[in-house]
PDB file of N, CA and C in Angstrom:
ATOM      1  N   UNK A   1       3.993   2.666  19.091  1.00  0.00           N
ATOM      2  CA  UNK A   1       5.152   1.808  18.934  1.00  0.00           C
ATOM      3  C   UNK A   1       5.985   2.350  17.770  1.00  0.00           C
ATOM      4  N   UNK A   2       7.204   2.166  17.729  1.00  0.00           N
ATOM      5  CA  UNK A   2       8.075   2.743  16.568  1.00  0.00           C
ATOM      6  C   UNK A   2       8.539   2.078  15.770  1.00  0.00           C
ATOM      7  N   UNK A   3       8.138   2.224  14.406  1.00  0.00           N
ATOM      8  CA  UNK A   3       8.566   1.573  13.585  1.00  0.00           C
ATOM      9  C   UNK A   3       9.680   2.211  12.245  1.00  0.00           C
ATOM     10  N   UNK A   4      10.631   1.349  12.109  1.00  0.00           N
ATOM     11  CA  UNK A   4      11.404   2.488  10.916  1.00  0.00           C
ATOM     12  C   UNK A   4      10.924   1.266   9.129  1.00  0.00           C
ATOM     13  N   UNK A   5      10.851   2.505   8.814  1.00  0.00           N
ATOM     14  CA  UNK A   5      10.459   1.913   7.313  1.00  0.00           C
ATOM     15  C   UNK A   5      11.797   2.398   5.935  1.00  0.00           C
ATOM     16  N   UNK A   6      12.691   1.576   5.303  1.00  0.00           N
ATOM     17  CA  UNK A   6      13.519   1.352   4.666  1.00  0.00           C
ATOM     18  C   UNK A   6      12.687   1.608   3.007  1.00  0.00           C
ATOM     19  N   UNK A   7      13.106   2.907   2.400  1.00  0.00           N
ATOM     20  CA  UNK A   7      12.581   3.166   1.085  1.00  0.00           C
ATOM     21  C   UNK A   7      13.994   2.948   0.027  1.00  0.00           C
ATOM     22  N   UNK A   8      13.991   1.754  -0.524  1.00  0.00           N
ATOM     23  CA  UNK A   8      15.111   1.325  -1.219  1.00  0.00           C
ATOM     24  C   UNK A   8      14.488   2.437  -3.131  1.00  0.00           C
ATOM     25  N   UNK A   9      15.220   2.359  -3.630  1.00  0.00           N
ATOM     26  CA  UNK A   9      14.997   2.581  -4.873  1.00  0.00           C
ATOM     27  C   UNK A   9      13.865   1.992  -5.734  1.00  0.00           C
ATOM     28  N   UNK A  10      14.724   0.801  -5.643  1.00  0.00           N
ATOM     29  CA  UNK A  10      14.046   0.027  -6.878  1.00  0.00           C
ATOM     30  C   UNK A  10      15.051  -0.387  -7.975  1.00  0.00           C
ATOM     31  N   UNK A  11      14.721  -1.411  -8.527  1.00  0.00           N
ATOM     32  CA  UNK A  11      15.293  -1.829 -10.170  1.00  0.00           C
ATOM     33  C   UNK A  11      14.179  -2.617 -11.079  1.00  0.00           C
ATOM     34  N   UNK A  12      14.701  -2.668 -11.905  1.00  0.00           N
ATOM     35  CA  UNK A  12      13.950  -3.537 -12.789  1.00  0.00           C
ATOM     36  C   UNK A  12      14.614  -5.061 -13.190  1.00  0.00           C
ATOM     37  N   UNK A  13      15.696  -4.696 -12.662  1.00  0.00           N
ATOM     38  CA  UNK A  13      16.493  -6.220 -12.681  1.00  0.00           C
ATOM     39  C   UNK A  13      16.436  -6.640 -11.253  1.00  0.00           C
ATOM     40  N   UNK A  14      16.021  -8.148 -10.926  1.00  0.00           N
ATOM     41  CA  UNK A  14      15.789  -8.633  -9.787  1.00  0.00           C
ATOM     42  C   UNK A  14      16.695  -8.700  -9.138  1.00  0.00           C
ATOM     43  N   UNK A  15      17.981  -8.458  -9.534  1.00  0.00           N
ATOM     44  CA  UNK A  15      19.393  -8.606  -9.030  1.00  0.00           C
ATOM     45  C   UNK A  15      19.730  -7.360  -7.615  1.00  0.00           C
ATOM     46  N   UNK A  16      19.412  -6.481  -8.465  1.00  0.00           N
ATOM     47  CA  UNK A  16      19.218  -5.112  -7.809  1.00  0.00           C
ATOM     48  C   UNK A  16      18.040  -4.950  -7.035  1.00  0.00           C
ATOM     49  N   UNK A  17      17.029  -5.635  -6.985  1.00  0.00           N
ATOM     50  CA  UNK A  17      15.881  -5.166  -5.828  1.00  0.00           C
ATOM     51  C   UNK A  17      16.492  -6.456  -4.431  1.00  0.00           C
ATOM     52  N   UNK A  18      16.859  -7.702  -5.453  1.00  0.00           N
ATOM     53  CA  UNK A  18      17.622  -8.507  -4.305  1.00  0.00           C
ATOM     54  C   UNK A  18      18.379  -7.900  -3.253  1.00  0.00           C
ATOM     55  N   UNK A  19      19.566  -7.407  -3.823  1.00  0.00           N
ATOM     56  CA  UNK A  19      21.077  -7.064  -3.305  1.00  0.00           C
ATOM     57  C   UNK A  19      20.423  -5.597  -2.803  1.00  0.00           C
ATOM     58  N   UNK A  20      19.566  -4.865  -2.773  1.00  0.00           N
ATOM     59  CA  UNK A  20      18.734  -3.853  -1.601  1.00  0.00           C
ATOM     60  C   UNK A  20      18.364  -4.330  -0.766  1.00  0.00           C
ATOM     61  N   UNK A  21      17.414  -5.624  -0.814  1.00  0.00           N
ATOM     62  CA  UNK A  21      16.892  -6.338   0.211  1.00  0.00           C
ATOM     63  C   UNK A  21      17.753  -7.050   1.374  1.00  0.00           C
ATOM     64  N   UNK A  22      18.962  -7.669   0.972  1.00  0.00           N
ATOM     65  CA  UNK A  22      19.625  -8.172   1.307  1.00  0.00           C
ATOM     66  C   UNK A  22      20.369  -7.362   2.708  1.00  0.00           C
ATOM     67  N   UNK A  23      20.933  -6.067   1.800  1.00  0.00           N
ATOM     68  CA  UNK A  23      21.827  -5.063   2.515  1.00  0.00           C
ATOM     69  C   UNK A  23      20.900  -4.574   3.692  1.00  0.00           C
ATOM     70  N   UNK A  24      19.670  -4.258   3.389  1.00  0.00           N
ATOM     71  CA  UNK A  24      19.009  -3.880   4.183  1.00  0.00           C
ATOM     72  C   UNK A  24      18.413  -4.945   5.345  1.00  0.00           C
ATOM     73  N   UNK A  25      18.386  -5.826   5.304  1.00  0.00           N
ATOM     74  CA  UNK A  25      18.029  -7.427   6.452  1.00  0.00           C
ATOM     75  C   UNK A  25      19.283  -7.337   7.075  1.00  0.00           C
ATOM     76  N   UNK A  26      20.247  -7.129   6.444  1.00  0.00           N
ATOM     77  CA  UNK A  26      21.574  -7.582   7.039  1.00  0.00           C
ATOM     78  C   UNK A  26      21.657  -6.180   8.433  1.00  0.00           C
ATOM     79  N   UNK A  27      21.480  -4.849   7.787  1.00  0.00           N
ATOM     80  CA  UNK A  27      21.394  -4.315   8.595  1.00  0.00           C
ATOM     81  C   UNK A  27      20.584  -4.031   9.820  1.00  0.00           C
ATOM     82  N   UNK A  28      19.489  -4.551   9.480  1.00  0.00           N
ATOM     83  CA  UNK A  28      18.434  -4.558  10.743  1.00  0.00           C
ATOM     84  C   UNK A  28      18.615  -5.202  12.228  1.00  0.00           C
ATOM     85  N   UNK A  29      19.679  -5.341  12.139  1.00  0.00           N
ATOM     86  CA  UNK A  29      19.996  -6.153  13.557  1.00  0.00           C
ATOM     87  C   UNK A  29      20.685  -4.974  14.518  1.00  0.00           C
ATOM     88  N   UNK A  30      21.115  -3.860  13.611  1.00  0.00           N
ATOM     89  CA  UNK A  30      21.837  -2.811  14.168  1.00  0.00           C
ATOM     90  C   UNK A  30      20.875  -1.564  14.660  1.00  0.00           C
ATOM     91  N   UNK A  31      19.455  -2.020  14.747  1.00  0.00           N
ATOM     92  CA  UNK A  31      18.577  -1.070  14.519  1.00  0.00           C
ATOM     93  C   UNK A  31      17.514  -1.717  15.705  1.00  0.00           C
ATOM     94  N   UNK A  32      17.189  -0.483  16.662  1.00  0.00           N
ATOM     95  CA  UNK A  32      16.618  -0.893  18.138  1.00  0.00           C
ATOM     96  C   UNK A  32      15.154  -0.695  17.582  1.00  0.00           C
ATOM     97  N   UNK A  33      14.195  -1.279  16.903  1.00  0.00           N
ATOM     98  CA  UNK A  33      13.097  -0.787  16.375  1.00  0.00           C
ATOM     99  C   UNK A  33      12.149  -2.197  16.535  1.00  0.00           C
ATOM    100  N   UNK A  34      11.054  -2.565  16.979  1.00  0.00           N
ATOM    101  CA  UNK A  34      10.272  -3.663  16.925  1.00  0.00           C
ATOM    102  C   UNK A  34       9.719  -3.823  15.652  1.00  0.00           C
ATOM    103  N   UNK A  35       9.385  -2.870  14.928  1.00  0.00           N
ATOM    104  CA  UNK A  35       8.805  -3.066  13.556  1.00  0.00           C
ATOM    105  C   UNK A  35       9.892  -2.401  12.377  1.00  0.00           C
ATOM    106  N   UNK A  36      10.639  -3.347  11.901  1.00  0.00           N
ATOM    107  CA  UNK A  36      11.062  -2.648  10.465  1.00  0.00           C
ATOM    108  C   UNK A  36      10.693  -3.722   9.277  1.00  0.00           C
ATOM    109  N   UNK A  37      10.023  -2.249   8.440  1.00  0.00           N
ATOM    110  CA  UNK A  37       9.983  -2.701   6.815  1.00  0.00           C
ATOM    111  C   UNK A  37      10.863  -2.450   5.839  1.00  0.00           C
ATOM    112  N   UNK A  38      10.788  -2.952   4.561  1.00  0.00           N
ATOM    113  CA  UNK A  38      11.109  -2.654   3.441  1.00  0.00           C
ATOM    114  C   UNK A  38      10.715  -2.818   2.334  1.00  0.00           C
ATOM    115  N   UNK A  39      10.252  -1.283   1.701  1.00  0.00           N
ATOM    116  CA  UNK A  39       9.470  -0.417   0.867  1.00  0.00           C
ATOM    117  C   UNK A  39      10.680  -0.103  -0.617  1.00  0.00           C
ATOM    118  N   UNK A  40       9.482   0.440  -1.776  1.00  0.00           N
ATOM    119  CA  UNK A  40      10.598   0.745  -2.575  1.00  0.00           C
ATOM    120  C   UNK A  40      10.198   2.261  -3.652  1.00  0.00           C
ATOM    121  N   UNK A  41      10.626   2.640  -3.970  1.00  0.00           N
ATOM    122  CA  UNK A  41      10.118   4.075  -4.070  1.00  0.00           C
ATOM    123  C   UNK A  41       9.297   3.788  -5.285  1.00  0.00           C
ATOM    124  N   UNK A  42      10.262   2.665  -6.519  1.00  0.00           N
ATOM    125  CA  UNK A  42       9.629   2.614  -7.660  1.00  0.00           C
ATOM    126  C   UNK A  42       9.972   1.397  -8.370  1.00  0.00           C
ATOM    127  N   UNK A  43       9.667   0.854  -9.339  1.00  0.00           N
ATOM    128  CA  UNK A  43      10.199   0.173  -9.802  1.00  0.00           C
ATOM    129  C   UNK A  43      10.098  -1.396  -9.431  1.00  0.00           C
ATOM    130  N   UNK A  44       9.467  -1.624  -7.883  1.00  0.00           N
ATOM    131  CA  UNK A  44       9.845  -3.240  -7.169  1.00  0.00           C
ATOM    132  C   UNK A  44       7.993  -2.823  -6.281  1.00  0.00           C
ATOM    133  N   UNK A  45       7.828  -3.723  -6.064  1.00  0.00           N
ATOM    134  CA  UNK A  45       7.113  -3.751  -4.279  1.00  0.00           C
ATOM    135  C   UNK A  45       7.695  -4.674  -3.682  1.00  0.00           C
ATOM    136  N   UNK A  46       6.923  -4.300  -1.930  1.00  0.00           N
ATOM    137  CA  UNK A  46       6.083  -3.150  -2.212  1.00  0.00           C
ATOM    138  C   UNK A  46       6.560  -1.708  -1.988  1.00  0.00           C
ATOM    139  N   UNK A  47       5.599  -0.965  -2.355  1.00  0.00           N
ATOM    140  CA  UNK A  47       5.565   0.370  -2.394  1.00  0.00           C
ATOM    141  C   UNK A  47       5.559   1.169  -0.821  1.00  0.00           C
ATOM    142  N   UNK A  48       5.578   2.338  -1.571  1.00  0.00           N
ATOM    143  CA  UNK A  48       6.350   3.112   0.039  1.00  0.00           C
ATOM    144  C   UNK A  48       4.346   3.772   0.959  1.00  0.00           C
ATOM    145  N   UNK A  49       3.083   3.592  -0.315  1.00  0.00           N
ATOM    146  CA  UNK A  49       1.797   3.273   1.042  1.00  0.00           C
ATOM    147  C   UNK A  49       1.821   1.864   1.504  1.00  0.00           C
ATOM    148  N   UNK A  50       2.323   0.244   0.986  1.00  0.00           N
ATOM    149  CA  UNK A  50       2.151  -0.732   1.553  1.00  0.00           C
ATOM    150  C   UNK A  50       2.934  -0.629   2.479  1.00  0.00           C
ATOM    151  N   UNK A  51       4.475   0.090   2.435  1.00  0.00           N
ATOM    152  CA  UNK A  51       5.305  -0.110   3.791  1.00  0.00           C
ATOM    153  C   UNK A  51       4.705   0.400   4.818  1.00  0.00           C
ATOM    154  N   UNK A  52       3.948   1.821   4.569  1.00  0.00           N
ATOM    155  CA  UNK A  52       3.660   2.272   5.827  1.00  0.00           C
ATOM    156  C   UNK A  52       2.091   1.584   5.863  1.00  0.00           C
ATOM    157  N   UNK A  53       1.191   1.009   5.147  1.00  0.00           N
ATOM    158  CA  UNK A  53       0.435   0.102   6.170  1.00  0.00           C
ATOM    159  C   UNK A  53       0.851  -1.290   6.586  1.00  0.00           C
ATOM    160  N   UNK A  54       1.426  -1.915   6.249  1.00  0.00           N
ATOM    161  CA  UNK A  54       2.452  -2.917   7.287  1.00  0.00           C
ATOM    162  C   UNK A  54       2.502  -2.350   8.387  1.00  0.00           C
ATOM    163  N   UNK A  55       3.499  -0.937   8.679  1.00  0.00           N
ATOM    164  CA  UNK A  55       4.005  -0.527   9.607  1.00  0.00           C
ATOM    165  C   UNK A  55       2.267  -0.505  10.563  1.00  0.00           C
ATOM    166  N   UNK A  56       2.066   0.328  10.142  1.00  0.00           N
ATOM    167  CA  UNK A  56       0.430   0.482  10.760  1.00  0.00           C
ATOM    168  C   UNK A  56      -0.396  -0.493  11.276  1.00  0.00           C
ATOM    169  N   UNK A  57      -0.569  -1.709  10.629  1.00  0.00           N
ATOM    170  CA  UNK A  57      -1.307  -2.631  10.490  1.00  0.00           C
ATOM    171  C   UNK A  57      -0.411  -3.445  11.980  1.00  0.00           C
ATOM    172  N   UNK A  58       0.908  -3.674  12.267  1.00  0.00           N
ATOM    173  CA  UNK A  58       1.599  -4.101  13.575  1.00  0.00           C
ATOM    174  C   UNK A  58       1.769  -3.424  14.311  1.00  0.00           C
ATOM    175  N   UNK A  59       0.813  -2.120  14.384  1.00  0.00           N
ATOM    176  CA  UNK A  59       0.733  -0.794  15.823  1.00  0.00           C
ATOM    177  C   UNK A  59       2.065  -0.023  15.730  1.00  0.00           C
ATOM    178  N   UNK A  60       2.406   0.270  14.423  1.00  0.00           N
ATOM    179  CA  UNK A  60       3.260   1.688  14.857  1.00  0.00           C
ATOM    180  C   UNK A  60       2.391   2.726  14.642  1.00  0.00           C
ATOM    181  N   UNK A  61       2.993   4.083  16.118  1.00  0.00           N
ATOM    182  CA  UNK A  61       2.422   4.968  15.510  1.00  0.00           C
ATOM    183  C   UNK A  61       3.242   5.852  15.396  1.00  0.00           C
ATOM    184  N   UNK A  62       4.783   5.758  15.310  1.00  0.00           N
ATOM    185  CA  UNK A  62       5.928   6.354  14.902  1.00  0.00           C
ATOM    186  C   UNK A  62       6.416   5.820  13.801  1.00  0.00           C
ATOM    187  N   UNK A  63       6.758   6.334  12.877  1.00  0.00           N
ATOM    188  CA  UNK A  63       7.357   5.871  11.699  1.00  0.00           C
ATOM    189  C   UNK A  63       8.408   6.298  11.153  1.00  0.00           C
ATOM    190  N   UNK A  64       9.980   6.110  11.427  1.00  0.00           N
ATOM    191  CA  UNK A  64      11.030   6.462  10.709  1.00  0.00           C
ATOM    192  C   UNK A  64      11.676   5.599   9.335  1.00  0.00           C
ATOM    193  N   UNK A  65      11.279   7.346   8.868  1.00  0.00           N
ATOM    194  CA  UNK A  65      11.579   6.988   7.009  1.00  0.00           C
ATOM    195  C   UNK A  65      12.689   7.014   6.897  1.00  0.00           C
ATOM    196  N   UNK A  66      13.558   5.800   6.343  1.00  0.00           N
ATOM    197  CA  UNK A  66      14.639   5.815   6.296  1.00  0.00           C
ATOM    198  C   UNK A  66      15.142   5.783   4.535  1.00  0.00           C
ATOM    199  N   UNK A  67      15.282   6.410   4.061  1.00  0.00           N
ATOM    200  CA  UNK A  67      16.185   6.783   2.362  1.00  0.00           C
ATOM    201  C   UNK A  67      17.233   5.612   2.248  1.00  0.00           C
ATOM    202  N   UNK A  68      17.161   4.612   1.492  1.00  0.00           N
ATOM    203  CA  UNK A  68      18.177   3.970   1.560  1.00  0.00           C
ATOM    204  C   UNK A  68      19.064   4.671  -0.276  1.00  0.00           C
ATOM    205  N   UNK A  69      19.339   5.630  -0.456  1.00  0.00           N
ATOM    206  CA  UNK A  69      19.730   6.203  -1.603  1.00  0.00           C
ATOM    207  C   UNK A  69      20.924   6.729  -1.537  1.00  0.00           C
ATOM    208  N   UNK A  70      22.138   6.671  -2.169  1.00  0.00           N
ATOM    209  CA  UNK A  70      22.974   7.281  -2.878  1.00  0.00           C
ATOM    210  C   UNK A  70      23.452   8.950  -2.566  1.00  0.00           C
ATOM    211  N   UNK A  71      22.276   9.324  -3.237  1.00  0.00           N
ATOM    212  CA  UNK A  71      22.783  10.726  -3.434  1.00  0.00           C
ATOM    213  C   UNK A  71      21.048  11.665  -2.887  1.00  0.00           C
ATOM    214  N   UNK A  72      21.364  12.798  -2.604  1.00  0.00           N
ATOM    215  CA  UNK A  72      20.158  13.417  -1.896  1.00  0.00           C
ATOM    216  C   UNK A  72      19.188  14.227  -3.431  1.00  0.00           C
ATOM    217  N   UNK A  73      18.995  13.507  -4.027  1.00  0.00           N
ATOM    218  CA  UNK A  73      18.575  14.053  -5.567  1.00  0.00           C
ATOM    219  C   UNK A  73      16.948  14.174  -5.334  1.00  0.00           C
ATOM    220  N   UNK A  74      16.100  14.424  -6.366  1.00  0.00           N
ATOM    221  CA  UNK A  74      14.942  14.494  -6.174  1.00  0.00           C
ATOM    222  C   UNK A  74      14.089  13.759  -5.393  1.00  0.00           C
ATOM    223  N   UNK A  75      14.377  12.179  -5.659  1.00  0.00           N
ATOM    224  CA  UNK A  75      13.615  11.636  -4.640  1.00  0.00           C
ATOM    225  C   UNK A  75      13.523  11.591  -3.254  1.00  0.00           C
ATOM    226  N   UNK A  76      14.942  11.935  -3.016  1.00  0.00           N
ATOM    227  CA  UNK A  76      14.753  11.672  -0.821  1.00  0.00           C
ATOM    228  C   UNK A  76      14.036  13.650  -0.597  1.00  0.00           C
ATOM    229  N   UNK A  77      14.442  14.508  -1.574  1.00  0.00           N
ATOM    230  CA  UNK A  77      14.009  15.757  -1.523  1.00  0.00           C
ATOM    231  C   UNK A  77      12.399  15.777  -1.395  1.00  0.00           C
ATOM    232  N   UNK A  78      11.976  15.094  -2.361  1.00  0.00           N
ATOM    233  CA  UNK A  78      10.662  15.650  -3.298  1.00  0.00           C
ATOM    234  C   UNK A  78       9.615  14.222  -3.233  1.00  0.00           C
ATOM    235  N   UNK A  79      10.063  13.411  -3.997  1.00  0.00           N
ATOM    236  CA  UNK A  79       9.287  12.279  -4.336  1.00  0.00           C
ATOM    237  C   UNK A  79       8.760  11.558  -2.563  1.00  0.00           C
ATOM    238  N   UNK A  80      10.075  11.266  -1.941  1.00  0.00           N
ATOM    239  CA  UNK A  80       9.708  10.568  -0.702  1.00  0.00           C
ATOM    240  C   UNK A  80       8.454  11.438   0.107  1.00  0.00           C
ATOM    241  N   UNK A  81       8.995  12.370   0.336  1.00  0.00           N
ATOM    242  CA  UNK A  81       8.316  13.619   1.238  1.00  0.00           C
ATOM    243  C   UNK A  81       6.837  13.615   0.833  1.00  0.00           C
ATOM    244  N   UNK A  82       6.441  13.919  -0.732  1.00  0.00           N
ATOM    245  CA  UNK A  82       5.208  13.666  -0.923  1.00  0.00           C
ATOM    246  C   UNK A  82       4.415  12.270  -0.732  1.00  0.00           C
ATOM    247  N   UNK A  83       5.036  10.947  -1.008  1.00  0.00           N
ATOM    248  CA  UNK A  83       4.280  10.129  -0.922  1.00  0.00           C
ATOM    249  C   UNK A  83       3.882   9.945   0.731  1.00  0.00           C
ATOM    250  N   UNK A  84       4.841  10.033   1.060  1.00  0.00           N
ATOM    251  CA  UNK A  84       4.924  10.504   2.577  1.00  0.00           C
ATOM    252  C   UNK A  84       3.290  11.355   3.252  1.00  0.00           C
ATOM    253  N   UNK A  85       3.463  12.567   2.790  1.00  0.00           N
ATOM    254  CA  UNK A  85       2.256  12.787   3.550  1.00  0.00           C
ATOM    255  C   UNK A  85       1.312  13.012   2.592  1.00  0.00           C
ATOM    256  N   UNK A  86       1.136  12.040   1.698  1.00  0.00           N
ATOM    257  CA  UNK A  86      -0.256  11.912   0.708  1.00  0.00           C
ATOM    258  C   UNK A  86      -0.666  10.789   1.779  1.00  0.00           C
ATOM    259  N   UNK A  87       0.103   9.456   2.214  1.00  0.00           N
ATOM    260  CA  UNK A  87      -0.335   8.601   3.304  1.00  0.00           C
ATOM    261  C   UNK A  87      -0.978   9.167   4.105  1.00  0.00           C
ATOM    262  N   UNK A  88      -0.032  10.124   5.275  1.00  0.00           N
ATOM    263  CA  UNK A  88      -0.724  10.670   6.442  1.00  0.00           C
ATOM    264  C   UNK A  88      -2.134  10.921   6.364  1.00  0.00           C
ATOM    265  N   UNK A  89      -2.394  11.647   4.685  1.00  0.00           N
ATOM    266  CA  UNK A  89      -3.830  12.701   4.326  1.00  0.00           C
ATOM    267  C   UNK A  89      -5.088  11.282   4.511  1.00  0.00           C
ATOM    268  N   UNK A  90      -4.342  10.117   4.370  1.00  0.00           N
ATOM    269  CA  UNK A  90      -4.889   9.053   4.351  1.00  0.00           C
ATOM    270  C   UNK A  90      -5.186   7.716   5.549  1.00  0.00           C
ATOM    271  N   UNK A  91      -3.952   8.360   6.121  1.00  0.00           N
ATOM    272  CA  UNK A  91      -4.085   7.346   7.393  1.00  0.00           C
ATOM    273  C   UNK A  91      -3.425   8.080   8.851  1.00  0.00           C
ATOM    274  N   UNK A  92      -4.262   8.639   9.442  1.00  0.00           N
ATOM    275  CA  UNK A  92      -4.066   9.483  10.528  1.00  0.00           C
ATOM    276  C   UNK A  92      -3.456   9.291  11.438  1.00  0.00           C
ATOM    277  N   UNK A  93      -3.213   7.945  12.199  1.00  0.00           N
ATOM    278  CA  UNK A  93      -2.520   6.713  12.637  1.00  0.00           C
ATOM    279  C   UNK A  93      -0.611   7.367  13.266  1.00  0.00           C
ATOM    280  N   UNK A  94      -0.326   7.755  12.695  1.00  0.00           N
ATOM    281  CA  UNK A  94       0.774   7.658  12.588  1.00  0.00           C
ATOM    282  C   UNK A  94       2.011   9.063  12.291  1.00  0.00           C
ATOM    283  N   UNK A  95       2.805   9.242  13.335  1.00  0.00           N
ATOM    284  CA  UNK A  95       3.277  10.556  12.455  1.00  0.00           C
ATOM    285  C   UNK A  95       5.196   9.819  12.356  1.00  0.00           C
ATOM    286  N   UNK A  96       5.447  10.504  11.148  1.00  0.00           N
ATOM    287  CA  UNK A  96       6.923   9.919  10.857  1.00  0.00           C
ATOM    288  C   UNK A  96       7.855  11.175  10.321  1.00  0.00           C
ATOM    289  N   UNK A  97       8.921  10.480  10.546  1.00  0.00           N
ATOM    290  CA  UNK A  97      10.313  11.654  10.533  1.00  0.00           C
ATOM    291  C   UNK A  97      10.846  10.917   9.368  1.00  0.00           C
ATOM    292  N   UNK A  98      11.293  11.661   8.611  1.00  0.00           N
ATOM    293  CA  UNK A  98      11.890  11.194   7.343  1.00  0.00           C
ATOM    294  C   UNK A  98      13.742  11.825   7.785  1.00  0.00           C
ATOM    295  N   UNK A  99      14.651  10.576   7.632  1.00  0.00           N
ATOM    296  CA  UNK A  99      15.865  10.693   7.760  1.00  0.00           C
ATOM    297  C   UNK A  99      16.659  10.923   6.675  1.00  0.00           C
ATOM    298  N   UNK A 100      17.831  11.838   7.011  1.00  0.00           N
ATOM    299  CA  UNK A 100      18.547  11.645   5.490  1.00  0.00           C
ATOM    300  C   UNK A 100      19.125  10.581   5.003  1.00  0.00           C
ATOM    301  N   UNK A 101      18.896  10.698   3.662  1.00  0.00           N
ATOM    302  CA  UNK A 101      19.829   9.509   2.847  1.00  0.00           C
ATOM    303  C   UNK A 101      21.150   9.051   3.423  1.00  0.00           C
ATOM    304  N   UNK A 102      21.228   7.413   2.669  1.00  0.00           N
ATOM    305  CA  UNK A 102      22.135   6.741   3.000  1.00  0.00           C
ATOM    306  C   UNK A 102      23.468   7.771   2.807  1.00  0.00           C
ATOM    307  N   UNK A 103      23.802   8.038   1.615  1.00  0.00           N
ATOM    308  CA  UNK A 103      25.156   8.387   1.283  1.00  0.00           C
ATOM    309  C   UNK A 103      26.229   7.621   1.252  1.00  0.00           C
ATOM    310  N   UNK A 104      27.556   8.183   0.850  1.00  0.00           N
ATOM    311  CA  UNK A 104      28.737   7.264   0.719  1.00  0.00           C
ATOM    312  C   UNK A 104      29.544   8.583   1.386  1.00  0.00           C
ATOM    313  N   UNK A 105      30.787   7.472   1.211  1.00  0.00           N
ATOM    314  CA  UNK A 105      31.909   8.447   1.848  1.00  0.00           C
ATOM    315  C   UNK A 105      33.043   8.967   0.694  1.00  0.00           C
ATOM    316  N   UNK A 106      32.911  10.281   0.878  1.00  0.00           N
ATOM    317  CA  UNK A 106      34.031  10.662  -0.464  1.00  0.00           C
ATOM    318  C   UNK A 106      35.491  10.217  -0.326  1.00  0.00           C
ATOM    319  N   UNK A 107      36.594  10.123  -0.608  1.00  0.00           N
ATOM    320  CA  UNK A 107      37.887  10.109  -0.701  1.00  0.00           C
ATOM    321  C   UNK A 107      38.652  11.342  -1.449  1.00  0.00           C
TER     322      UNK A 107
END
């Protein structure tokens, strides 16, 4: 079953893990997926192994990683990718495609 999993940042002000959460519910209606979560890289839970055992735990065995980030900087590069398949090394279950970051639009 396919599930997409939403890796928001994080804050340390509740304002900002809110207004991620938010943006991201709001969008899920636009998204053909039976299972979506939302994970956070750092800073909030849960974390990006609880998202993907959620995902797991309601029978996905597709998992699209979705970057909800800004800019393509270390984490959607480096940080995501590893926590990413330190899971897999851990839960066999499941194979997932990591998508590029959100981004903005320049002017």
């Amino acid at each position: 079953m396919q599930a997409v999993l939403y890796v928001a940042h994080g804050s340390r002000l509740r304002a900002g893990v809110t207004e991620a959460i938010q943006f991201i519910e709001d969008s899920k209606v636009y998204i053909d997926a039976p299972i979506q979560e939302i994970c956070f890289l750092e800073l909030a839970k849960p974390g990006i192994s609880e998202g993907i055992s959620k995902c797991v735990e309601q029978g996905a065995s597709k998992i699209a990683i979705i970057p909800i980030l800004l800019l393509t900087a270390g984490h959607a590069k480096k940080d995501i990718p590893e926590k990413i398949e330190m899971e897999k090394n851990s839960i066999l279950t499941f194979n997932s495609l990591t998508e590029k970051h959100l981004g903005f639009i320049q002017k």
